[in-house]
N, C-alpha and C. Protein backbone atom coordinates (compact mmCIF):
# COMPACT_ATOMS: atom_id res chain seq x y z
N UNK A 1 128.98 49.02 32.77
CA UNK A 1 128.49 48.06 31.80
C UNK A 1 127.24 47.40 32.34
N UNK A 2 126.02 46.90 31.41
CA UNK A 2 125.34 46.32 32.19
C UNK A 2 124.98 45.27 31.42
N UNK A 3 124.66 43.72 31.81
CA UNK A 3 124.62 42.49 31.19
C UNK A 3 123.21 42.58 30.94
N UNK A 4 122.27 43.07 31.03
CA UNK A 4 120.30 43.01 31.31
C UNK A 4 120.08 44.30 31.95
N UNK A 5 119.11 43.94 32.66
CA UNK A 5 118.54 45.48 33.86
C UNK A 5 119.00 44.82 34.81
N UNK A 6 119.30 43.62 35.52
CA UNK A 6 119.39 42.79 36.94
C UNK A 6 121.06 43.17 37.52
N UNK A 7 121.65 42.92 36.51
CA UNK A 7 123.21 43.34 36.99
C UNK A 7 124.32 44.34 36.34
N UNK A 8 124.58 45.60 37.25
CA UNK A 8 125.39 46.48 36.67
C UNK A 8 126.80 45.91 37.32
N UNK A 9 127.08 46.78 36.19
CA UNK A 9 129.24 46.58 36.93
C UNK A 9 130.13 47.91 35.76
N UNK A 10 130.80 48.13 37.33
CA UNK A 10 131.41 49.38 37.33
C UNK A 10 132.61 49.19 37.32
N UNK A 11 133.85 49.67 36.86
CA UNK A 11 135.24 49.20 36.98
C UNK A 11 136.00 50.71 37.39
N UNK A 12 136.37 51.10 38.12
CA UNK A 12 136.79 52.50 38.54
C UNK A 12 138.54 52.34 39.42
N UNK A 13 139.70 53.12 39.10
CA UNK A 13 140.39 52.74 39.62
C UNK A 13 140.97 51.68 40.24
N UNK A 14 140.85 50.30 39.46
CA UNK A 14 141.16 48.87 39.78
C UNK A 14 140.91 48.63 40.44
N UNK A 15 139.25 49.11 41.04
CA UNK A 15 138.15 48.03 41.91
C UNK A 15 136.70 48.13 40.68
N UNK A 16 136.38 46.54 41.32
CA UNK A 16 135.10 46.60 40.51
C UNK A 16 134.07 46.51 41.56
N UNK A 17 132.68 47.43 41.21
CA UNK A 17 131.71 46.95 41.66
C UNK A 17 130.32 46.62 40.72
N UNK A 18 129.84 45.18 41.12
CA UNK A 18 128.96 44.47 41.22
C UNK A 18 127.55 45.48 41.38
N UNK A 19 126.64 45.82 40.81
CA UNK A 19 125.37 46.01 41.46
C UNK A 19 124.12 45.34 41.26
N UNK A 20 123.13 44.53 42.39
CA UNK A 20 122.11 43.92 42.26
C UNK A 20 120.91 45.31 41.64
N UNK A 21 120.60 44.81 40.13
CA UNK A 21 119.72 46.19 40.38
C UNK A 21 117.74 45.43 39.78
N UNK A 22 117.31 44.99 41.43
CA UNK A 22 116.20 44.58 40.94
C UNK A 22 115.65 44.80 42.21
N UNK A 23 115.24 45.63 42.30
CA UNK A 23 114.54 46.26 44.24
C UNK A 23 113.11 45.30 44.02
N UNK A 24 112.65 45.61 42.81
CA UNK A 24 111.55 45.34 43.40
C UNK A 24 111.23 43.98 43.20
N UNK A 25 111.79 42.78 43.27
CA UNK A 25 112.04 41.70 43.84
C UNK A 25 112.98 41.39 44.89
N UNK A 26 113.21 42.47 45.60
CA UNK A 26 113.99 42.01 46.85
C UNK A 26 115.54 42.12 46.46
N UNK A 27 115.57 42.53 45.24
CA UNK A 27 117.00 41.62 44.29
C UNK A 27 117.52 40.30 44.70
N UNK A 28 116.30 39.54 44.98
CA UNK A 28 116.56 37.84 44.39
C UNK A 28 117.25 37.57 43.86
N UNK A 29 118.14 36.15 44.19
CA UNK A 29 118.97 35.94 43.27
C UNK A 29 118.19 34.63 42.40
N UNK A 30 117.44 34.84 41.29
CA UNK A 30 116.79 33.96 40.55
C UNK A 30 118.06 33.81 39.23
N UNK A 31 117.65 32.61 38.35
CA UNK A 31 118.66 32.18 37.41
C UNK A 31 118.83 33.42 36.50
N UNK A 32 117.70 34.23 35.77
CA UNK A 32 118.32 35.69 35.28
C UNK A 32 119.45 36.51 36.08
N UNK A 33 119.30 36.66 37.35
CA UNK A 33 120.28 37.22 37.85
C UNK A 33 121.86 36.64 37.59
N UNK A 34 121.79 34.93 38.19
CA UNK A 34 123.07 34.39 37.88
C UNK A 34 123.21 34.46 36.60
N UNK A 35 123.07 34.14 35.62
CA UNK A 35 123.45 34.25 34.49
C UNK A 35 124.08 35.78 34.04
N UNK A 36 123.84 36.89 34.84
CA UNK A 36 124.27 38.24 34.33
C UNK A 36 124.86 38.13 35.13
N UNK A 37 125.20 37.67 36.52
CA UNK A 37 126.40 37.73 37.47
C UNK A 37 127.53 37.05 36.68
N UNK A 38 127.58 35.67 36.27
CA UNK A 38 128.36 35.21 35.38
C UNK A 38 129.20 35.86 34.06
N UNK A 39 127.96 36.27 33.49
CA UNK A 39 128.79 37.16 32.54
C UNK A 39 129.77 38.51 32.80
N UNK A 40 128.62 38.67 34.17
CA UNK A 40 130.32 40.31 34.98
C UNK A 40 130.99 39.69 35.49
N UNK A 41 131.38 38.25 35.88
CA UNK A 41 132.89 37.64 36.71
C UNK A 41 133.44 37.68 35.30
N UNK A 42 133.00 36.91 34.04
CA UNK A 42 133.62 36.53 32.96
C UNK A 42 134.38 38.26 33.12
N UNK A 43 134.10 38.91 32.71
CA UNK A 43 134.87 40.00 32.47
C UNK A 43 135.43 40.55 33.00
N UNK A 44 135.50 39.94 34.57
CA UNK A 44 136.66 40.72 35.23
C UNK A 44 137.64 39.42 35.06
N UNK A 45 137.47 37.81 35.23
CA UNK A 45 138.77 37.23 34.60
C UNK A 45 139.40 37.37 33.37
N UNK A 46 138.79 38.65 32.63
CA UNK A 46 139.73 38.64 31.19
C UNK A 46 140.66 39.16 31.01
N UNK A 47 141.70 39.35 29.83
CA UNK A 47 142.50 39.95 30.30
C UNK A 47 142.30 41.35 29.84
N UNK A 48 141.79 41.73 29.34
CA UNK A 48 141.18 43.07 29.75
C UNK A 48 141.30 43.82 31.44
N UNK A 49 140.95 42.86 31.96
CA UNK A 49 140.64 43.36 33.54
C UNK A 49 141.47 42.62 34.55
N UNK A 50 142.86 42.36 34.29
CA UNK A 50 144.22 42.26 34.94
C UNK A 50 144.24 42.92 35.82
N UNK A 51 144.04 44.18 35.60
CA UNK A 51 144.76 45.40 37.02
C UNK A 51 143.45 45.24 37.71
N UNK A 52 142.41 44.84 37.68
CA UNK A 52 141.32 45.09 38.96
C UNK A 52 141.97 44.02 40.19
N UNK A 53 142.25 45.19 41.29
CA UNK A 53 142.90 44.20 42.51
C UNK A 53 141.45 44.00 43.59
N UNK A 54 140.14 44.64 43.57
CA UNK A 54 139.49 44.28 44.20
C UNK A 54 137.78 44.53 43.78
N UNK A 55 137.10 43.76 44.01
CA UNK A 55 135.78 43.44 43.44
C UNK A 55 134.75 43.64 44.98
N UNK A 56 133.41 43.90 44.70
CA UNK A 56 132.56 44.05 45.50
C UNK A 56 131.11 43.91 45.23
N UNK A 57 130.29 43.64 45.92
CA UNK A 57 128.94 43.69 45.76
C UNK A 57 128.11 44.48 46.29
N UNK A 58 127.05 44.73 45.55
CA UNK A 58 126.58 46.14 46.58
C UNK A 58 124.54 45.87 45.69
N UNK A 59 123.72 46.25 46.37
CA UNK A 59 122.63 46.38 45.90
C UNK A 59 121.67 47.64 45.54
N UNK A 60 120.79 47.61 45.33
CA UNK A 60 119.40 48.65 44.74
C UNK A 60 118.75 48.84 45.79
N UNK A 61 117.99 49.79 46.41
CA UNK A 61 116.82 49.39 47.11
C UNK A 61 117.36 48.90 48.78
N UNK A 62 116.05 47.98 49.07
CA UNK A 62 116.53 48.24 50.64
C UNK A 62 116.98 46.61 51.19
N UNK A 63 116.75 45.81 49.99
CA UNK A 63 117.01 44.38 50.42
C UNK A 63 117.93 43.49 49.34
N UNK A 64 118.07 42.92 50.13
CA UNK A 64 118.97 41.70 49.49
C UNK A 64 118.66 40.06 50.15
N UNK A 65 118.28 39.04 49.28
CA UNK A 65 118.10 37.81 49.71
C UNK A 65 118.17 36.71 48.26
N UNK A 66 118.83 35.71 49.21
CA UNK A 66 119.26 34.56 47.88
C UNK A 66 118.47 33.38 48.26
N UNK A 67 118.13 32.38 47.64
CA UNK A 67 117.25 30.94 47.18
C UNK A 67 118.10 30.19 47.95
């Protein structure tokens, strides 16, 4: 699923993963990002997504850095 271009999320065998997908800002975490991070937690607390027993983060590219 993806909330924008900034954050994908994958749900595979009751793990989810998180992906930062903005390389070429470092994948910053600027307020576009949180706001699409928000909307992929919203959907793993639903009940839709009960059986996910484990979640992860993972990025694009070669960096990762937050504000």
């Amino acid at each position: 699923m993806n909330y924008g271009n900034k954050v994908l999320l994958e749900i595979r065998d009751k793990v989810a993963l998180i992906t930062l997908n903005k390389p070429e800002r470092l994948n910053a975490l600027d307020i576009g990002v949180w706001k699409e991070l928000m909307a992929a937690a919203e959907v793993l607390i639903s009940e839709d997504a009960r059986g996910i027993r484990s979640a992860g983060i993972q990025k694009k590219g070669y960096s990762f850095k937050g504000r």
